[in-house]
C-alpha atoms as a PDB file:
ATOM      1  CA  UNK A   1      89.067  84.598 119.174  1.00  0.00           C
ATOM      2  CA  UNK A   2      88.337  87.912 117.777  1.00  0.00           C
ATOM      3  CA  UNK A   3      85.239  90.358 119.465  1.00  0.00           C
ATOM      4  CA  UNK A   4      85.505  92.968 116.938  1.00  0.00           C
ATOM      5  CA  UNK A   5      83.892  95.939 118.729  1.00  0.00           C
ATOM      6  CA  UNK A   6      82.041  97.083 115.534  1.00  0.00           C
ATOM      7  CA  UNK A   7      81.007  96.229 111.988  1.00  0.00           C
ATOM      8  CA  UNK A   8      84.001  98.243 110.431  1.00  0.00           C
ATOM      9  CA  UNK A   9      86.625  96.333 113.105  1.00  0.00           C
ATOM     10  CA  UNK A  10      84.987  93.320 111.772  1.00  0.00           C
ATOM     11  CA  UNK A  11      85.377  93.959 108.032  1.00  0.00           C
ATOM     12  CA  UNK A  12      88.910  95.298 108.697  1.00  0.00           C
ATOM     13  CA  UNK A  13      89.592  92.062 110.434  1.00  0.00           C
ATOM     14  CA  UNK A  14      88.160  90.111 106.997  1.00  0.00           C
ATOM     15  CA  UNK A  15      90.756  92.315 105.199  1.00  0.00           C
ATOM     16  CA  UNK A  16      93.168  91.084 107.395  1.00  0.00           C
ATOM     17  CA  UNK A  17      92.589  87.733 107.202  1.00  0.00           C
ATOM     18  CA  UNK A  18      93.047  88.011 103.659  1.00  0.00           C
ATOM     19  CA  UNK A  19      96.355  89.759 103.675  1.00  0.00           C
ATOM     20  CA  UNK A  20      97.787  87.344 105.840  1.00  0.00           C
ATOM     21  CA  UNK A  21      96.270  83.501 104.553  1.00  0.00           C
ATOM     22  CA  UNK A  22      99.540  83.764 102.235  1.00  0.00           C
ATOM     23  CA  UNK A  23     101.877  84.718 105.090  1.00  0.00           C
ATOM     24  CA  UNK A  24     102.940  87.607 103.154  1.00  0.00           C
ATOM     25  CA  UNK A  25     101.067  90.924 104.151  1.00  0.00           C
ATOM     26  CA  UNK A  26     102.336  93.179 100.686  1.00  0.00           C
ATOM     27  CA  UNK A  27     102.467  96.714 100.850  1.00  0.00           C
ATOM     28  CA  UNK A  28     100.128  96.811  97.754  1.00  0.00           C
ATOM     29  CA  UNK A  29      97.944  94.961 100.371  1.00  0.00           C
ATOM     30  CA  UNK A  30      98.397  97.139 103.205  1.00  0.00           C
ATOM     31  CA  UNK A  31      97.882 100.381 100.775  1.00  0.00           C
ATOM     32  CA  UNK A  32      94.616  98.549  99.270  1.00  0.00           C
ATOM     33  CA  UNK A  33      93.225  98.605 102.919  1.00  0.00           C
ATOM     34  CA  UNK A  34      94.383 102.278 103.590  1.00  0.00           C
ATOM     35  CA  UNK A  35      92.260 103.086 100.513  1.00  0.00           C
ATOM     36  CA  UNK A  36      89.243 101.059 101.392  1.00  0.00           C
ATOM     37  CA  UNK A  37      89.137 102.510 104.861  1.00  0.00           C
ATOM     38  CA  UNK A  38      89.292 106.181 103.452  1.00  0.00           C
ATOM     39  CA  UNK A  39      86.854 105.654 100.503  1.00  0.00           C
ATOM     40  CA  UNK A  40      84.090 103.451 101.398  1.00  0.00           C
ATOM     41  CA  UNK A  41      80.835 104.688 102.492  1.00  0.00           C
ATOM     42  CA  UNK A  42      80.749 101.465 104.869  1.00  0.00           C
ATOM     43  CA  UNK A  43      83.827 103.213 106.760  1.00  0.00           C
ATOM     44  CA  UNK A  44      82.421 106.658 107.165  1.00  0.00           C
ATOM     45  CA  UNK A  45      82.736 107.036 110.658  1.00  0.00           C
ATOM     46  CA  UNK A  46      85.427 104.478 111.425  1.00  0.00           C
ATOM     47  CA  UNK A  47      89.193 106.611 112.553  1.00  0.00           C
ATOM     48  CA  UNK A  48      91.550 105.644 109.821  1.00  0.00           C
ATOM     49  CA  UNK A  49      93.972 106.648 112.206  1.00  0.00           C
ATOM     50  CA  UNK A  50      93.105 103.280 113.596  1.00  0.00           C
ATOM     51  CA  UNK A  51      93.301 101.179 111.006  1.00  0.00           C
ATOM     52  CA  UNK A  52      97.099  99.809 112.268  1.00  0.00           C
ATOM     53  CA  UNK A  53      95.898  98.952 115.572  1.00  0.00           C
ATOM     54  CA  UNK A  54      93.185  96.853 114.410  1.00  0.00           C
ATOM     55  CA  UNK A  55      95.081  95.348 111.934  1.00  0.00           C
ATOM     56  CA  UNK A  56      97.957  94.419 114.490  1.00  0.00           C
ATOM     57  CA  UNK A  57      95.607  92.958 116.348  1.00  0.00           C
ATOM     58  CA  UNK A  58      93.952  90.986 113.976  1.00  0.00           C
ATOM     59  CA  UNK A  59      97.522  89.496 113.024  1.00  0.00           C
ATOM     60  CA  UNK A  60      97.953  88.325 116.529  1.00  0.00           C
ATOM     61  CA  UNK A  61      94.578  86.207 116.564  1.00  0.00           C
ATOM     62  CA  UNK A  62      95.546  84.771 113.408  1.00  0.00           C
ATOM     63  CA  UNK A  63      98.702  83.941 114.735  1.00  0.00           C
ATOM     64  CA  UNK A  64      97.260  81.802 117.438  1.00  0.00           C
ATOM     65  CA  UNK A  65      96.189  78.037 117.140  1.00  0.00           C
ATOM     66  CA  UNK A  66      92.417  78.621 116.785  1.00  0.00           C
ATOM     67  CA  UNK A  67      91.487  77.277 113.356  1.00  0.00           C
ATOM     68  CA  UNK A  68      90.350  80.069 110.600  1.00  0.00           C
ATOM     69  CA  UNK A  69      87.015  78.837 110.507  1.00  0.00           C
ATOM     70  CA  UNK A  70      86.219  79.674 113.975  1.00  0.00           C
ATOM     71  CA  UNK A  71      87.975  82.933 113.398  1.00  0.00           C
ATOM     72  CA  UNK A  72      86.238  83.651 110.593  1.00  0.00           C
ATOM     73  CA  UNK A  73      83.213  82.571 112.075  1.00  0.00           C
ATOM     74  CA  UNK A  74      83.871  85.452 114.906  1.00  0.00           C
ATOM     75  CA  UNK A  75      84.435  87.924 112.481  1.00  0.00           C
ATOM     76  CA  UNK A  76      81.035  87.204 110.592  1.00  0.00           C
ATOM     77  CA  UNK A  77      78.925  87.402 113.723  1.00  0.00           C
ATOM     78  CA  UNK A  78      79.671  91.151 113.894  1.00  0.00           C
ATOM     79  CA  UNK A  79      78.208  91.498 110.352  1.00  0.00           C
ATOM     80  CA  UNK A  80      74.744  92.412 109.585  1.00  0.00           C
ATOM     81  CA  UNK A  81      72.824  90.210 106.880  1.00  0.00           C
ATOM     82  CA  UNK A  82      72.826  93.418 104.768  1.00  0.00           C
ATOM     83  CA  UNK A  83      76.426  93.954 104.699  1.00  0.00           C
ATOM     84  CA  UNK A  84      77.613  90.523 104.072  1.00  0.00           C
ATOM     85  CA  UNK A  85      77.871  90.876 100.068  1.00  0.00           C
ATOM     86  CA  UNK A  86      79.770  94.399 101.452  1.00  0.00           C
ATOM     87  CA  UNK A  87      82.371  92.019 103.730  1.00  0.00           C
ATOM     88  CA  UNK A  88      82.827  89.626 100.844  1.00  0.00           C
ATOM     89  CA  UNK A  89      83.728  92.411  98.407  1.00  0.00           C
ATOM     90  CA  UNK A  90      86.355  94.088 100.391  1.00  0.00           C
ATOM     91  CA  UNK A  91      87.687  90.565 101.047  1.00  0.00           C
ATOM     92  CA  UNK A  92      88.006  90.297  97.544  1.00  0.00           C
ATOM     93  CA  UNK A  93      89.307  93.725  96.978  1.00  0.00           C
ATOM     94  CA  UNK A  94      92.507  92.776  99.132  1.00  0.00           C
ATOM     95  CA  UNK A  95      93.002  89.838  97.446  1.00  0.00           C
ATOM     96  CA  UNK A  96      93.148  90.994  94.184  1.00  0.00           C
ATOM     97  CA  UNK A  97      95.273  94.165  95.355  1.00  0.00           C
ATOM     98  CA  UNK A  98      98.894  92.669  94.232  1.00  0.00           C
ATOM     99  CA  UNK A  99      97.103  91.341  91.146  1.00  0.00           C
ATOM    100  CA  UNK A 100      97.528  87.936  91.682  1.00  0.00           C
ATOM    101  CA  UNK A 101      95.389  85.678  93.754  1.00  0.00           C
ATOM    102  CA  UNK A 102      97.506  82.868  95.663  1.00  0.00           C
ATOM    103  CA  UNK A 103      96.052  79.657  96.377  1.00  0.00           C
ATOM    104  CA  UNK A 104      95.829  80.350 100.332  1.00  0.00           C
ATOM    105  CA  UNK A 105      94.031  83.696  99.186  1.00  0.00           C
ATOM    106  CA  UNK A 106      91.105  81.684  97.088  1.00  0.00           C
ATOM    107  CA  UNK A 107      90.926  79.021  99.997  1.00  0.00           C
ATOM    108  CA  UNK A 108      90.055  81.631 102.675  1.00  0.00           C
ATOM    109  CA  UNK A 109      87.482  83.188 100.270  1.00  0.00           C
ATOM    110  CA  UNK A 110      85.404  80.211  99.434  1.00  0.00           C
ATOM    111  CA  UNK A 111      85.656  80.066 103.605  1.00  0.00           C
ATOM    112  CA  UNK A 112      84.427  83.664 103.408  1.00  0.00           C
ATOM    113  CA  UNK A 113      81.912  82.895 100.854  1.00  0.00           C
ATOM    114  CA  UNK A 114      80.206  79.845 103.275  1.00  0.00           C
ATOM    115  CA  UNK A 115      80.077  81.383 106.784  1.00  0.00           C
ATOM    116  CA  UNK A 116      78.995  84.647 104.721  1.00  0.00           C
ATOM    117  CA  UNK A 117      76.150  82.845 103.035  1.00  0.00           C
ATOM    118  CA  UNK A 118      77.125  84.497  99.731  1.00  0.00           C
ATOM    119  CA  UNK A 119      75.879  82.544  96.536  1.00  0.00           C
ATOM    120  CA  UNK A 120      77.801  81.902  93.446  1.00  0.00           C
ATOM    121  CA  UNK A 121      76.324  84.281  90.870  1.00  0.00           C
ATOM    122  CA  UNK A 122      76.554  86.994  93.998  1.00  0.00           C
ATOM    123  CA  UNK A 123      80.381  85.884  94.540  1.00  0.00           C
ATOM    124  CA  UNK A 124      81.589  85.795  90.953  1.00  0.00           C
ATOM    125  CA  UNK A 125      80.047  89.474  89.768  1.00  0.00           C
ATOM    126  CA  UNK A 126      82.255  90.900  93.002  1.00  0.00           C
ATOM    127  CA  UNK A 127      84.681  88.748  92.001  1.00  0.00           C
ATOM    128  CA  UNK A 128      84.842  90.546  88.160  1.00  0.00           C
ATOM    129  CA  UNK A 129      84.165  93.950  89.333  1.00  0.00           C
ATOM    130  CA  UNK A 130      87.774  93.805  91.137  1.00  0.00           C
ATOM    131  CA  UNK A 131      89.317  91.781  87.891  1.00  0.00           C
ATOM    132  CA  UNK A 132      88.427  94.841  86.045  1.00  0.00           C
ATOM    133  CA  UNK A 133      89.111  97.509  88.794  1.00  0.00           C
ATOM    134  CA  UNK A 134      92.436  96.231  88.811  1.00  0.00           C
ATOM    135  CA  UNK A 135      93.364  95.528  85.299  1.00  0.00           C
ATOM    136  CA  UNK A 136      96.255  97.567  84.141  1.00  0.00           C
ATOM    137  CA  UNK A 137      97.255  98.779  80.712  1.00  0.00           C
ATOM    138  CA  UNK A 138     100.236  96.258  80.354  1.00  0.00           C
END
């Protein structure tokens, strides 16, 4: 199970999560959480310097048999009501990082969505605001 020790260990855990539901951790990914960390006002006094630790071991827990729901059900415990919409947007921002959202990536946000209480029309503007953050010219 994870304990994360703060808000921002939690949310970098959600990012995590993310990354990982396809198996395949991309650097795009891994970049896309180096920029969140740095430019966020959520993160401003989380070490970026820390980022890989937390990250390696939020890997391990999801490498264990515990189910994701409980995980993610850790994870959201850590989060204040007020920062849930926050958690569920840099979910989403990992997600849509390589430009393509896999299957395993839209399960573990709907899972996201539920244990984060976020509602539909809340979900699908964050959801757009990262379509269009990420759109490219070609």
């Amino acid at each position: 199970m994870i304990q994360p020790a703060n808000v921002q260990e939690a949310l970098v855990h959600i990012m995590v999560a993310v990354s990982a539901s396809d198996s395949n951790m991309t650097d795009r990914e891994l970049a896309k959480m180096g920029t969140v960390v740095r430019t966020m006002p959520v993160f401003v006094d989380f070490e970026p310097e820390s980022l890989l630790d937390v990250a390696r071991r939020s890997h391990q827990v999801l490498q264990q048999d515990e189910t994701l729901n409980d995980i993610v059900a850790s994870i959201v415990e850590a989060i204040p009501a007020r920062l849930r919409d926050t958690a569920y947007s840099v979910a989403v921002e990992i997600a849509a990082a390589d430009r393509r959202v896999r299957p395993e990536e839209l399960r573990i946000l709907q899972i996201l969505r539920g244990h984060l209480g976020i509602d539909t029309l809340t979900a699908a503007a964050i959801e757009r605001a990262a379509v269009i953050r990420h759109r490219t010219l070609v």
